[in-house]
Protein backbone atom coordinates (compact mmCIF):
# COMPACT_ATOMS: atom_id res chain seq x y z
CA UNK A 1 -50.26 0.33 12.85
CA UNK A 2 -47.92 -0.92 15.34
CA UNK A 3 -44.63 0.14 16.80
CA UNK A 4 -42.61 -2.26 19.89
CA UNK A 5 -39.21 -2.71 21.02
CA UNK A 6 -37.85 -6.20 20.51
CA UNK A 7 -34.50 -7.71 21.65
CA UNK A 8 -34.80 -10.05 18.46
CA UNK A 9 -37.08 -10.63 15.33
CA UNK A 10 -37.71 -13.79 12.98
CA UNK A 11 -36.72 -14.16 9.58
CA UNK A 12 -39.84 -11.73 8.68
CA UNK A 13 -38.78 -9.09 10.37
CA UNK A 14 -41.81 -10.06 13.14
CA UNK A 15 -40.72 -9.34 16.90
CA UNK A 16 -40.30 -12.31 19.40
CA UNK A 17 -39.00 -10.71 22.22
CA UNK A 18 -40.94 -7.78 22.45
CA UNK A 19 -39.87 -5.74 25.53
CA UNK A 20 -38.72 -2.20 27.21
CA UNK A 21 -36.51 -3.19 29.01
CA UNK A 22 -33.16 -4.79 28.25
CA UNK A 23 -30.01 -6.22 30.02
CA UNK A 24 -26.91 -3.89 30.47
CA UNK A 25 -24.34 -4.54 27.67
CA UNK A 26 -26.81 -5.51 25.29
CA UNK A 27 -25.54 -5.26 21.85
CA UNK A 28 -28.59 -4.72 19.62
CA UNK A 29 -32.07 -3.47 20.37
CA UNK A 30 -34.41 -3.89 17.31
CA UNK A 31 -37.60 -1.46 16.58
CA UNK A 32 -40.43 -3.11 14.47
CA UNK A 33 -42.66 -0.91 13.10
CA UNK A 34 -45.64 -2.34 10.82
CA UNK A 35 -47.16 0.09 8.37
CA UNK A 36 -49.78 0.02 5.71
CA UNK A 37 -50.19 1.21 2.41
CA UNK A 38 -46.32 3.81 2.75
CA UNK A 39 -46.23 5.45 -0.61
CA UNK A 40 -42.63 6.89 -1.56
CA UNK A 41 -43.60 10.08 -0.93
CA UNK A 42 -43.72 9.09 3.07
CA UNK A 43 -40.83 8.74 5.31
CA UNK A 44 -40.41 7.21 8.66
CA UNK A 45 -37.73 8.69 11.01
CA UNK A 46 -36.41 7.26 14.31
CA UNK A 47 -34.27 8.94 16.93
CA UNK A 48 -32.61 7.11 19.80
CA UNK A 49 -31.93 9.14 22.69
CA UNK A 50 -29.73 8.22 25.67
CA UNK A 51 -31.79 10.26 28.66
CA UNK A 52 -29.41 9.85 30.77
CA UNK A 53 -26.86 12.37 29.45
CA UNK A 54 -29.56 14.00 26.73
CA UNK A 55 -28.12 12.38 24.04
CA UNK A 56 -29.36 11.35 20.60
CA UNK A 57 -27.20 7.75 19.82
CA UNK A 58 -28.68 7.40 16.57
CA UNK A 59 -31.04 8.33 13.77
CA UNK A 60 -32.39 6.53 10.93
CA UNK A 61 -35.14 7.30 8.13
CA UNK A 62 -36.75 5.15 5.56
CA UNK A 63 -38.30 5.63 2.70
CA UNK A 64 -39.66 2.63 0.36
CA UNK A 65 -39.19 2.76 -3.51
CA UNK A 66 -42.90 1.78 -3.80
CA UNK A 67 -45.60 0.90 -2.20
CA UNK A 68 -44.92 -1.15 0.92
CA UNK A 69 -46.88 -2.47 3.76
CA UNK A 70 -45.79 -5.01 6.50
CA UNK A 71 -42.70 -4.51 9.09
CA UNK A 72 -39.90 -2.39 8.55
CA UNK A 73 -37.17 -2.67 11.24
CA UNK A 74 -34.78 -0.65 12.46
CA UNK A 75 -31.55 -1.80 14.52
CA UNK A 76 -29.73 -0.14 16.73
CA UNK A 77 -25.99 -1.65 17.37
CA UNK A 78 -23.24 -0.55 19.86
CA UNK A 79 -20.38 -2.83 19.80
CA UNK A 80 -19.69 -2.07 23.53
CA UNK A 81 -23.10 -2.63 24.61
CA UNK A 82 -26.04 -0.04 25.57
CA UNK A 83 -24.59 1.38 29.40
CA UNK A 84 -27.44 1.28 32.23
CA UNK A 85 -29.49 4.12 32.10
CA UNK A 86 -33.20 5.69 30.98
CA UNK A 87 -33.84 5.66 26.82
CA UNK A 88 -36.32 6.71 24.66
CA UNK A 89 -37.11 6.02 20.84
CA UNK A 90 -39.19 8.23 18.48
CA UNK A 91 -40.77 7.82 15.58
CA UNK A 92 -41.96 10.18 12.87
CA UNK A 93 -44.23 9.75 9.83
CA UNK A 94 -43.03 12.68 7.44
CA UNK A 95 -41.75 14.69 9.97
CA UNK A 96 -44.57 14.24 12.42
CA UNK A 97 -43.92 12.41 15.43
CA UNK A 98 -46.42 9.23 15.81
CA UNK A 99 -45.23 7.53 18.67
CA UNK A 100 -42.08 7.95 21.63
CA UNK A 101 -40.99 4.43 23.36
CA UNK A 102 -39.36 4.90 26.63
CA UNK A 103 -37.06 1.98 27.75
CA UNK A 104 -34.38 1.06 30.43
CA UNK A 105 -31.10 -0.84 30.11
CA UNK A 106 -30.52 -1.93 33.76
């Protein structure tokens, strides 16, 4: 339903700093997407990519033990901070891809 970068969430997993672009050094860089009615049988898939130097950072998939609808987040950590450059994130729905997010750490 809807998928945005945040550089924080609330308690409910609800962005509050939604944004694409984030401060060098930057620690964590959270990825809220809200779904409806994700059986089991789905999956949701994210890859971080560092265009910079064509590099995938990270990849994550989730799949709910029942039903679920609301926000699932993904976080994305690097203890020495995200370095300045052009990013993207993508996200697949059962091995489709729905949506890419481009972003800049500058």
């Amino acid at each position: 339903e809807k998928i945005v970068l945040s550089k924080n969430v609330d308690i409910n997993g609800n962005p509050t700093e939604e944004s694409n672009s984030f401060k060098e050094g930057t620690k964590e860089i959270f990825l809220v997407i809200k779904v409806k009615n994700m059986k089991p049988t789905d999956n949701l898939t994210v890859k971080w990519v560092y265009l910079d130097k064509n590099l995938e950072i990270n990849s994550k998939t989730f799949i709910p033990s029942e039903e679920f609808s609301g926000n699932h987040v993904f976080r994305i950590k690097i203890a020495q901070g995200f370095p300045f450059g052009d990013y993207e994130v993508s996200v697949f729905l059962n091995g489709t891809q729905l949506k890419t997010l481009p972003f800049k750490v500058n």
